[in-house]
C-alpha atoms as a PDB file:
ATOM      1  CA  UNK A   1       0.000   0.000   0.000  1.00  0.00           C
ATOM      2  CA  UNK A   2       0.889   3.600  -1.311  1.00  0.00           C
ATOM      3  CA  UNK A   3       0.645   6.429   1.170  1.00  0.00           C
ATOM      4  CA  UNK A   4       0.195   9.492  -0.813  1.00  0.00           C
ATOM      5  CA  UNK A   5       2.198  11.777   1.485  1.00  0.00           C
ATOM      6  CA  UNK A   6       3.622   9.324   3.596  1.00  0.00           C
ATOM      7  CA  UNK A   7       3.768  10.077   7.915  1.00  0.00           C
ATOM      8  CA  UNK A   8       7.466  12.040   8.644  1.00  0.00           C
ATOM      9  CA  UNK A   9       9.240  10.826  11.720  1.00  0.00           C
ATOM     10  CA  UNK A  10       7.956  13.153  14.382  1.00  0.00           C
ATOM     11  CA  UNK A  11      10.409  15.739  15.982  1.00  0.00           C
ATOM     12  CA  UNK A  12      10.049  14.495  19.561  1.00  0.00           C
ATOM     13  CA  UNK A  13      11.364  11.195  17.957  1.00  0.00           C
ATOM     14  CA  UNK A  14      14.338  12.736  16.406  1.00  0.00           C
ATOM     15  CA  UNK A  15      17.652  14.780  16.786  1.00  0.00           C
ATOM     16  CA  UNK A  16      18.775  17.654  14.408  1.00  0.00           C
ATOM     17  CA  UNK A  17      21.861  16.232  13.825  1.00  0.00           C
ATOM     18  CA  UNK A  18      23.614  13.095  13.592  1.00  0.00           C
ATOM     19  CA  UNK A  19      26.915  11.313  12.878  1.00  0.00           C
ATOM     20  CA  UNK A  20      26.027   9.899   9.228  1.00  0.00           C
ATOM     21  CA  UNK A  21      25.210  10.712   5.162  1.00  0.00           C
ATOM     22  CA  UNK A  22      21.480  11.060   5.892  1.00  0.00           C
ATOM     23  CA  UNK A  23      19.543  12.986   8.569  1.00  0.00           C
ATOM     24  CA  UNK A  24      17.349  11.208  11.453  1.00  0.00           C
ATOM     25  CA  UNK A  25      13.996  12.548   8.996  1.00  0.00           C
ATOM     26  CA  UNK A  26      15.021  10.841   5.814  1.00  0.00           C
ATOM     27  CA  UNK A  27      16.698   7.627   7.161  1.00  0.00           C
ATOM     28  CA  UNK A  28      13.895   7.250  10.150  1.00  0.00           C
ATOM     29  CA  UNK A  29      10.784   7.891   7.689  1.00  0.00           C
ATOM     30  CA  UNK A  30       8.275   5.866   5.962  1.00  0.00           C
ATOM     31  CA  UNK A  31      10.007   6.300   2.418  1.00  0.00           C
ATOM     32  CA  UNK A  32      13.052   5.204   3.709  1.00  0.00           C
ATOM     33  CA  UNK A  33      11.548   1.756   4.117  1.00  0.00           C
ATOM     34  CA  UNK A  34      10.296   1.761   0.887  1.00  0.00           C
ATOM     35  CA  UNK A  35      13.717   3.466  -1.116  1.00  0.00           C
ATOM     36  CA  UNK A  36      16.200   3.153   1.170  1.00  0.00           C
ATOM     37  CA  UNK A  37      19.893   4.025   0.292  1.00  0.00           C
ATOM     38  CA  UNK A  38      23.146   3.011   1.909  1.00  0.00           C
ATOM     39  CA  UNK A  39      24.012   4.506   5.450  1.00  0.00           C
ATOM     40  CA  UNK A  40      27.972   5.547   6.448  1.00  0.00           C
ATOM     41  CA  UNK A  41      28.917   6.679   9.524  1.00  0.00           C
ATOM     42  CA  UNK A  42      31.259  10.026   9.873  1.00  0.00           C
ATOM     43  CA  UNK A  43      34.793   8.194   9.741  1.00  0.00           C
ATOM     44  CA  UNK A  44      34.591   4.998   9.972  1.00  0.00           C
ATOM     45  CA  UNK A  45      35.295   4.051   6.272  1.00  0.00           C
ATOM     46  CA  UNK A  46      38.496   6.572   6.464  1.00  0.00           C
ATOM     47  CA  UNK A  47      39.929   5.424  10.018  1.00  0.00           C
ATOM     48  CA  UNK A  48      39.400   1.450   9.452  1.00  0.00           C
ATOM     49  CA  UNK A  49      40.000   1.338   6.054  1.00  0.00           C
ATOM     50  CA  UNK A  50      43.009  -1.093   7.187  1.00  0.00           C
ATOM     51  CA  UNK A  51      39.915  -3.815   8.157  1.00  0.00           C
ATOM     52  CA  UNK A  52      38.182  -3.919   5.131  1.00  0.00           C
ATOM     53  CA  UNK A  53      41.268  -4.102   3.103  1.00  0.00           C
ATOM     54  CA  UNK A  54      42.158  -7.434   5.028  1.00  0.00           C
ATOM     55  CA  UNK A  55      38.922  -8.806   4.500  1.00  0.00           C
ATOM     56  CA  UNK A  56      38.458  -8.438   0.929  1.00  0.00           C
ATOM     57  CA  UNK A  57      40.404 -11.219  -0.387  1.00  0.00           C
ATOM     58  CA  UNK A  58      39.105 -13.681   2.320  1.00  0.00           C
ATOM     59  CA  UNK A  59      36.690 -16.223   0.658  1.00  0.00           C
ATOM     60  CA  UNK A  60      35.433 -17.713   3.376  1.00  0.00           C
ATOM     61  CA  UNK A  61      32.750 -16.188   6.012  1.00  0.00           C
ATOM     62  CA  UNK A  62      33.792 -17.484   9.269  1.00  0.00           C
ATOM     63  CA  UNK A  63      37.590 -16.469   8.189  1.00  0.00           C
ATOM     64  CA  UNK A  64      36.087 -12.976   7.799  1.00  0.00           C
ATOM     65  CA  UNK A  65      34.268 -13.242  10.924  1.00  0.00           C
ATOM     66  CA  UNK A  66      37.871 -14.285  13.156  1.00  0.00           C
ATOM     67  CA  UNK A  67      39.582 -11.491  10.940  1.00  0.00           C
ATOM     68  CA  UNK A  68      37.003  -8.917  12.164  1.00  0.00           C
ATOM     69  CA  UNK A  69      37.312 -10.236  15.746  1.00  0.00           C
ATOM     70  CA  UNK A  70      40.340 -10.066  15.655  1.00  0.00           C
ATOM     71  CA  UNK A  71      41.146  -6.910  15.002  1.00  0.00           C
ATOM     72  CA  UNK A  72      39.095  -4.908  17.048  1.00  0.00           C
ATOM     73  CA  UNK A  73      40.733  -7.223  20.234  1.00  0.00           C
ATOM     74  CA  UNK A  74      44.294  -5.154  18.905  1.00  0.00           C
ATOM     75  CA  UNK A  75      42.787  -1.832  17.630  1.00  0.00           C
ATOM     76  CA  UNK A  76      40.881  -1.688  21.363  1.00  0.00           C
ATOM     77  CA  UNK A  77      43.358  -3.486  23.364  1.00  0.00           C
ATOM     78  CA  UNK A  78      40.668  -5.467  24.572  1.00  0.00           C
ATOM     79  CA  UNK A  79      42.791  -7.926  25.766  1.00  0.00           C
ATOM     80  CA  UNK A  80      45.231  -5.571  27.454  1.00  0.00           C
ATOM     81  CA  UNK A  81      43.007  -3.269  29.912  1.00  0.00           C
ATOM     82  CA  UNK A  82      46.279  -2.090  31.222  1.00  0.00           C
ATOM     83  CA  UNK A  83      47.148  -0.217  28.195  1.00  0.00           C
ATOM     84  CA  UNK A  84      43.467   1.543  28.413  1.00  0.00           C
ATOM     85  CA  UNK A  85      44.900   2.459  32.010  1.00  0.00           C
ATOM     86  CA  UNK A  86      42.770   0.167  33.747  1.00  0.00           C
ATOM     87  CA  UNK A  87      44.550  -1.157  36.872  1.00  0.00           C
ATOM     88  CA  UNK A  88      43.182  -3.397  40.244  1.00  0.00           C
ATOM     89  CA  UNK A  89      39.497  -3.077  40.595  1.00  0.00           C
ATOM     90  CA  UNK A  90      38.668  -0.991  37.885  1.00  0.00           C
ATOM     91  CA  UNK A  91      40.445  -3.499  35.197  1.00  0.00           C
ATOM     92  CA  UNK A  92      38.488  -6.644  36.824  1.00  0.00           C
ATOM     93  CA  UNK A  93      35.478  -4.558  36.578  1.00  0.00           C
ATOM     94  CA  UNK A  94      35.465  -2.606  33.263  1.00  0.00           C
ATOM     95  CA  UNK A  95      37.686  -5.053  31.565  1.00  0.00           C
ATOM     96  CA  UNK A  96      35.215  -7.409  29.977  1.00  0.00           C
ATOM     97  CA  UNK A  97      33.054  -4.043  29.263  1.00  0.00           C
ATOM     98  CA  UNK A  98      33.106  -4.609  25.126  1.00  0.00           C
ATOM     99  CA  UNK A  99      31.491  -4.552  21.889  1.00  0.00           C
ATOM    100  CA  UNK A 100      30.751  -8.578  22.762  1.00  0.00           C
ATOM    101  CA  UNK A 101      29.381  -7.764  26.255  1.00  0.00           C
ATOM    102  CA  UNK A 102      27.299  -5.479  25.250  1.00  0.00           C
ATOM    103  CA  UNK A 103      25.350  -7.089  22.449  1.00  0.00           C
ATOM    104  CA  UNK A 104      24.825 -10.005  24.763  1.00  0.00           C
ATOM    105  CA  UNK A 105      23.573  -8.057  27.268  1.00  0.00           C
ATOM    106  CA  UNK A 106      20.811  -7.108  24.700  1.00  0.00           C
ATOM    107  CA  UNK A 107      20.021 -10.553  23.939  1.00  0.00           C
ATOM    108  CA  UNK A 108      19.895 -11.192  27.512  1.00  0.00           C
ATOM    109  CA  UNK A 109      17.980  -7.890  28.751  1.00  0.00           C
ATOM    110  CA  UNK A 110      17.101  -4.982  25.866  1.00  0.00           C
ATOM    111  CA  UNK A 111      16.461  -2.798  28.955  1.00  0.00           C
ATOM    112  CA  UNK A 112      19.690  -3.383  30.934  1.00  0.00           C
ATOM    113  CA  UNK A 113      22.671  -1.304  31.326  1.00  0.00           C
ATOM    114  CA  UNK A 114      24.160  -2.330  28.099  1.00  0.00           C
ATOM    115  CA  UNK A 115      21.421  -1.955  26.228  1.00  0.00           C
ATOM    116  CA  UNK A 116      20.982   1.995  27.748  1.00  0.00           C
ATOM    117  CA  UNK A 117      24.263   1.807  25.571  1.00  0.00           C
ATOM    118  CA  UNK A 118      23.449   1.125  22.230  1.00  0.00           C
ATOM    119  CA  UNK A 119      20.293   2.908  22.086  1.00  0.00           C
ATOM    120  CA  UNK A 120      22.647   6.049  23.172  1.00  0.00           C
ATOM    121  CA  UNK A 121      24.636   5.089  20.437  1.00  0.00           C
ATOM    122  CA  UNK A 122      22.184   5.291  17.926  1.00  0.00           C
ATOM    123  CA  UNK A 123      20.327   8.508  19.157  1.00  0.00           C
ATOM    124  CA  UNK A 124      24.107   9.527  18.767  1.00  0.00           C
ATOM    125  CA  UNK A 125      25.387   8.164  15.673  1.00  0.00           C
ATOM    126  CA  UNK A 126      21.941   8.117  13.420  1.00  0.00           C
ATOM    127  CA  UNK A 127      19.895  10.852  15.171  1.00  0.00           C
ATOM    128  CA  UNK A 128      16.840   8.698  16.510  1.00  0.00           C
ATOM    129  CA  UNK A 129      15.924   8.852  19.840  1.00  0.00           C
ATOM    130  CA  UNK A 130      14.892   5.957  22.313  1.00  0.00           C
ATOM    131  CA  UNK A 131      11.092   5.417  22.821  1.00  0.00           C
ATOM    132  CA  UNK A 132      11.552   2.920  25.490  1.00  0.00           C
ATOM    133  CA  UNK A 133      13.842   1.994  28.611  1.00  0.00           C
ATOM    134  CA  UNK A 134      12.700   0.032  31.455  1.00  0.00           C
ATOM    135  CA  UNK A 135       9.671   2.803  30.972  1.00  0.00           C
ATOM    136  CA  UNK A 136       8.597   4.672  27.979  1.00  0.00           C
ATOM    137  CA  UNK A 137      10.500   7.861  27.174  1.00  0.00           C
ATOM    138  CA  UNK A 138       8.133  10.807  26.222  1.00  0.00           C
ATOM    139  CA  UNK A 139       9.742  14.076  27.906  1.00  0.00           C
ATOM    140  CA  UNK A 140      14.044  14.664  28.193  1.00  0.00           C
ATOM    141  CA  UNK A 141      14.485  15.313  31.553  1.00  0.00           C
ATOM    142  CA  UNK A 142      12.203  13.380  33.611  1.00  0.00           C
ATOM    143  CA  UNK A 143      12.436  10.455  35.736  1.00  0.00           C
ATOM    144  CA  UNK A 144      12.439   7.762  33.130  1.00  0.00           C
ATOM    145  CA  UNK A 145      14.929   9.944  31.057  1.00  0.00           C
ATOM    146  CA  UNK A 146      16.886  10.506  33.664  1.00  0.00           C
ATOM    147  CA  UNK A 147      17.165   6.624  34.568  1.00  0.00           C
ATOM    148  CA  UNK A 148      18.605   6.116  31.047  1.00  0.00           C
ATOM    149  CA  UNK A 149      20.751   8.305  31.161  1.00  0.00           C
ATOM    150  CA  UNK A 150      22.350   7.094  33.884  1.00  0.00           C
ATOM    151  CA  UNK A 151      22.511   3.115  32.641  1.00  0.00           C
ATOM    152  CA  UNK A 152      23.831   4.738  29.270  1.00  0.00           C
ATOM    153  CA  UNK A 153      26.995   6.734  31.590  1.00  0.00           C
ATOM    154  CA  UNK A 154      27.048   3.787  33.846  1.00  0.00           C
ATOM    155  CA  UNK A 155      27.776   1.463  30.578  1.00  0.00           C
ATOM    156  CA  UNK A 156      30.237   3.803  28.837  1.00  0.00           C
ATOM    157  CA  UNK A 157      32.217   4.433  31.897  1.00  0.00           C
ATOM    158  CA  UNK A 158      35.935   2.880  32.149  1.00  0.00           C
ATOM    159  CA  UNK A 159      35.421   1.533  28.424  1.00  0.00           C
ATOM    160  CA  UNK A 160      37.977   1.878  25.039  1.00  0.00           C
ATOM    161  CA  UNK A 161      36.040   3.910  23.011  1.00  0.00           C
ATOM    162  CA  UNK A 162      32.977   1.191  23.004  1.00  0.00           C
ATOM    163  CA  UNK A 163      31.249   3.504  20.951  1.00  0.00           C
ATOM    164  CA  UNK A 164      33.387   3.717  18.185  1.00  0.00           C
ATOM    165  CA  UNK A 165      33.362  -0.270  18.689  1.00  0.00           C
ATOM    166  CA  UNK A 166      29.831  -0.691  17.937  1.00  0.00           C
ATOM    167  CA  UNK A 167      30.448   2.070  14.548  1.00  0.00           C
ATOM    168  CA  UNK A 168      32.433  -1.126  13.270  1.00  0.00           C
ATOM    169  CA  UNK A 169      29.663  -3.883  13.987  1.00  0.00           C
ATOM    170  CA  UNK A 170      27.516  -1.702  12.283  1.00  0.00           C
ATOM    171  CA  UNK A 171      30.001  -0.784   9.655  1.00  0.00           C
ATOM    172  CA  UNK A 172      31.113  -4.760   9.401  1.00  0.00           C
ATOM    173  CA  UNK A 173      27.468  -5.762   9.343  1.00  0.00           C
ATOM    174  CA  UNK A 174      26.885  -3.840   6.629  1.00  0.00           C
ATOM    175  CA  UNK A 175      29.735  -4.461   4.271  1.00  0.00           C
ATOM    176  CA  UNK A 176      29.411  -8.466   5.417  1.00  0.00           C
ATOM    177  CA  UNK A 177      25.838  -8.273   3.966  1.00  0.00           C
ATOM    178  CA  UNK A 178      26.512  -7.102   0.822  1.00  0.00           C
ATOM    179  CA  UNK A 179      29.667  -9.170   0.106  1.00  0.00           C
ATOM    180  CA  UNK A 180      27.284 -12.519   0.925  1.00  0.00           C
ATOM    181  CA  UNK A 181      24.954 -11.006  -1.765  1.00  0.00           C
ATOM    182  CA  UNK A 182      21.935 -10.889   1.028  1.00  0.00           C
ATOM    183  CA  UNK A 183      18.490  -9.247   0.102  1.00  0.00           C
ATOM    184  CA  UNK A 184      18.194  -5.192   0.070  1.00  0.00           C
ATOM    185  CA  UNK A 185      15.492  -5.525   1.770  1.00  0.00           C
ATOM    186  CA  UNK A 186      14.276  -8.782   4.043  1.00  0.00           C
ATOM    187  CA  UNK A 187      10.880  -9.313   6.258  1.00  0.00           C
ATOM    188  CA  UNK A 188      11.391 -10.027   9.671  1.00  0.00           C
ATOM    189  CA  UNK A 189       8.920 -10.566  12.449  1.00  0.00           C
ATOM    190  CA  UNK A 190       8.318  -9.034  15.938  1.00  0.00           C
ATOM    191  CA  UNK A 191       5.600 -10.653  18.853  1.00  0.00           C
ATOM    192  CA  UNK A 192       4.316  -8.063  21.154  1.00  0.00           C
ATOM    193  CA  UNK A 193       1.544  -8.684  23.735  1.00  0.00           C
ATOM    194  CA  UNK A 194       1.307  -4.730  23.859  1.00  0.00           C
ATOM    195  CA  UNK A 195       0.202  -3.389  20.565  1.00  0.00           C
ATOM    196  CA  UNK A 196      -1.732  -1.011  21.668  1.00  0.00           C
ATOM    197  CA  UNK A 197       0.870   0.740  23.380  1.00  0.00           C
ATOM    198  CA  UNK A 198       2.867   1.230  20.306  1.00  0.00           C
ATOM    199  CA  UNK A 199       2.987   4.855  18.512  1.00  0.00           C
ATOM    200  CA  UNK A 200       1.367   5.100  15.438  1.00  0.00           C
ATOM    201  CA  UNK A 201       2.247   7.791  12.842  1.00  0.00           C
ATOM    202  CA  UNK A 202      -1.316   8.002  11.593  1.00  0.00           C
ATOM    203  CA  UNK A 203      -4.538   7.398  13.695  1.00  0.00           C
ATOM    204  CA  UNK A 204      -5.643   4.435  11.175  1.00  0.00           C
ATOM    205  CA  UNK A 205      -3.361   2.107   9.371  1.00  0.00           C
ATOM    206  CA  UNK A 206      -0.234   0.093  10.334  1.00  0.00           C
ATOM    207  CA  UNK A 207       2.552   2.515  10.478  1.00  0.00           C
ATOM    208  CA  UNK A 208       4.339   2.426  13.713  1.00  0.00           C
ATOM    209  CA  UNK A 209       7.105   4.420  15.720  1.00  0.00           C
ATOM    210  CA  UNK A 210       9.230   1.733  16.980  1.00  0.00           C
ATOM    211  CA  UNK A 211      12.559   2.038  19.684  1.00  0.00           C
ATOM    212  CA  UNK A 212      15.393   3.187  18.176  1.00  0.00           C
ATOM    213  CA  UNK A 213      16.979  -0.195  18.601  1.00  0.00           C
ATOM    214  CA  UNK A 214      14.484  -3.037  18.282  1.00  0.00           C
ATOM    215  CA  UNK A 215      14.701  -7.002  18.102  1.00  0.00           C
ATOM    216  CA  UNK A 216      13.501  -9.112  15.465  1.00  0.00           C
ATOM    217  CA  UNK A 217      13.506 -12.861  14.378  1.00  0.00           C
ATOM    218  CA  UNK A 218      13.599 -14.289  11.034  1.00  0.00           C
ATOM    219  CA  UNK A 219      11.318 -16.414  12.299  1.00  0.00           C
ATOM    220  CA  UNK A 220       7.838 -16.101  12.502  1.00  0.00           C
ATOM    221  CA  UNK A 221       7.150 -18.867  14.685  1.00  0.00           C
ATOM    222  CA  UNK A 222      10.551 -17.624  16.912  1.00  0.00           C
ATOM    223  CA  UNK A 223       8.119 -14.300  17.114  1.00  0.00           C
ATOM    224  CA  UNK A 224       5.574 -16.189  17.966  1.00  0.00           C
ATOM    225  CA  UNK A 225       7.246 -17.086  21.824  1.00  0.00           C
ATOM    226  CA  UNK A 226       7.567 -13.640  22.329  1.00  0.00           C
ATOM    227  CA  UNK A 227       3.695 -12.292  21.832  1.00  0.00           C
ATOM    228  CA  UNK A 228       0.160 -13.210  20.682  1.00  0.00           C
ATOM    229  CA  UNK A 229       0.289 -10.378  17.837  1.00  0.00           C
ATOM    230  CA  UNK A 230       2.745 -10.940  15.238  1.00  0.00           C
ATOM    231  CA  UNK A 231       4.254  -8.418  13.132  1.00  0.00           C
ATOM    232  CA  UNK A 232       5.769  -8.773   9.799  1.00  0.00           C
ATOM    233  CA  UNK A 233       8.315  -5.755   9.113  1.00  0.00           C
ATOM    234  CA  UNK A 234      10.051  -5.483   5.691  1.00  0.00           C
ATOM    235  CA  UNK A 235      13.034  -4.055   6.884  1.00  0.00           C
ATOM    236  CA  UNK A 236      16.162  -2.155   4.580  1.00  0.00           C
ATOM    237  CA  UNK A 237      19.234  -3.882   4.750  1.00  0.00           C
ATOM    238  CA  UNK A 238      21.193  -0.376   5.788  1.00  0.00           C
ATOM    239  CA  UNK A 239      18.927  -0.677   8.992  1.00  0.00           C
ATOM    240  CA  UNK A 240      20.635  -4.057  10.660  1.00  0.00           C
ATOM    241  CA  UNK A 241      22.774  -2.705  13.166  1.00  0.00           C
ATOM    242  CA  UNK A 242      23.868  -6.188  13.648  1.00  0.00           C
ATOM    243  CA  UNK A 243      22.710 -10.035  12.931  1.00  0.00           C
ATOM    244  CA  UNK A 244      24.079 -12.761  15.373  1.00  0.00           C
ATOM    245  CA  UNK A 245      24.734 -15.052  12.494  1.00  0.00           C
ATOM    246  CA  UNK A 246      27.408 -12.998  10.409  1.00  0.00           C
ATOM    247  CA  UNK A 247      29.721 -14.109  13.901  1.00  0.00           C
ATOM    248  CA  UNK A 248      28.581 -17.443  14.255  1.00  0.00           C
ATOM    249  CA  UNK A 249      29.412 -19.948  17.130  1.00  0.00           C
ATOM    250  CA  UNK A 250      29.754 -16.217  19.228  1.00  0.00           C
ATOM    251  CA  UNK A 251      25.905 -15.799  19.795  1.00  0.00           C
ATOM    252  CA  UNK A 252      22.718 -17.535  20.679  1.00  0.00           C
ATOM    253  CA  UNK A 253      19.664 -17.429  18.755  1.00  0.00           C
ATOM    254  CA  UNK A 254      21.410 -16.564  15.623  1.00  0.00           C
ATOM    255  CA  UNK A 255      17.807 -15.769  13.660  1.00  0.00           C
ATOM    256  CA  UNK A 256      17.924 -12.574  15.729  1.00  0.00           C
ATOM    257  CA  UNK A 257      18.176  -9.362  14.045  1.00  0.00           C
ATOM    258  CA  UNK A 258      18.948  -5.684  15.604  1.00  0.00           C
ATOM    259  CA  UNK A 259      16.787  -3.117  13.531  1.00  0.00           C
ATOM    260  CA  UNK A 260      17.031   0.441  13.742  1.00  0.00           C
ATOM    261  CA  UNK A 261      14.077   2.223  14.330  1.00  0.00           C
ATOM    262  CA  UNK A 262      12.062   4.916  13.148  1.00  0.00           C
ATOM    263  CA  UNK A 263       8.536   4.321  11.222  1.00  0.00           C
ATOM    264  CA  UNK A 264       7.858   1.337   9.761  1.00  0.00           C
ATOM    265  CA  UNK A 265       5.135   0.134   7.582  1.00  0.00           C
ATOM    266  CA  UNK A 266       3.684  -3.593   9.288  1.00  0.00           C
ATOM    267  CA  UNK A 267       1.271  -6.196   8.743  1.00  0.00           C
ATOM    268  CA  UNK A 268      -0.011  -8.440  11.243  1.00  0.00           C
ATOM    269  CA  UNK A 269      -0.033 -11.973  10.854  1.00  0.00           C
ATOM    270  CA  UNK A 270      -3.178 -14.093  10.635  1.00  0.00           C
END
């Protein structure tokens, strides 16, 4: 279905500026989902450059994956804390604080402390705010706000740079999914028990604000666990912040995908 001026990502839902090639109105909106374009992030391509270089002539996935790996453990010094100036307490503490932690933190808890983390990083790096932590975010500087804020300092403190960490999953992500010759554009599914808590862009119709960070499955019936209202998203390849099974062996439930947010166009499964 054709909207004839399609909903714009609301300003409460949005920054004015961001850390990549499209604003937070373009790459968050409706059209987006339906033409959407390739997303870079200020940087990354000119200050790793030396990553992709070594992965180009490797053949094989998994090598890719171990290459990848690999090199953020020496770029990061994630297996030297001392180097990051981490000594006694604060090294046993802050040491294990990585790009690896965090994402299973999200699988484990999308409302915990690392997951206050990368929904700060994308508010910072793509412009889209969070809709939801632990309680649903509707006015900056009140008591929910202020709570994720908090988890979001609390999981960036004593880290290497695990911001600029998580701009190469995405950035890896995306340049793994194009070299396996994946779909522009695949359908993924979400179960809620809560759809009527949801934002809509327009009073009628299926177009929904979701978190700026938001699980999905490939799997319909995987959704199906998670809610009695099933939602089928088709969702832009430049929008997968990250998919378990490009680092296989290093994840559980590998059919999960991490979408970033905005509006989306969704049907509901019968």
């Amino acid at each position: 279905m054709s909207d004839p001026t399609p909903p714009r990502l609301p300003r409460h839902a949005r920054q004015p500026i961001n850390r990549c090639n499209l604003p937070a109105d373009i790459l968050g909106g409706l059209t987006f989902q339906r033409h959407p374009s390739p997303l870079f992030l200020d940087g990354v391509a000119e200050l790793h450059g030396g990553l992709f270089s070594r992965l180009e002539p490797l053949d094989n996935a998994p090598a890719r994956a171990a290459q990848f790996i690999d090199y953020l453990t020496v770029h990061f010094r994630l297996d030297r804390p001392e180097e990051m100036g981490l000594t006694g307490a604060a090294r046993r503490a802050r040491s294990r604080a990585t790009w690896m932690r965090v994402l299973r933190g999200w699988l484990f808890n999308p409302d915990g402390l690392e997951a206050a983390v990368l929904k700060g990083w994308v508010e910072s790096r793509f412009g889209l705010l969070p809709r939801h932590h632990r309680l649903p975010l509707r006015t900056p500087g009140d008591a929910a706000w202020q709570r994720y804020e908090e988890d979001r300092a609390a999981g960036l403190y004593g880290t290497s740079a695990l911001e600029a960490q998580l701009d190469l999953v995405y950035a890896y992500t995306q340049w793994e999914w194009v070299r396996q010759g994946r779909a522009e554009v695949i359908r993924l599914f979400r179960g809620t028990h809560r759809l009527a808590e949801y934002e809509r862009a327009v009073p009628t119709g299926e177009v929904l604000l979701f978190n700026n960070l938001t699980s999905f499955s490939a799997s319909r019936g995987r959704a199906d666990e998670f809610g009695d209202v099933i939602l089928a998203v088709d969702v832009p390849a430049p929008k997968v912040f990250f998919h378990s099974g490009l680092l296989p062996g290093h994840f559980r439930g590998e059919g999960e995908f991490l979408v970033i947010g905005g509006l989306y166009r969704v049907a509901r499964c019968p």
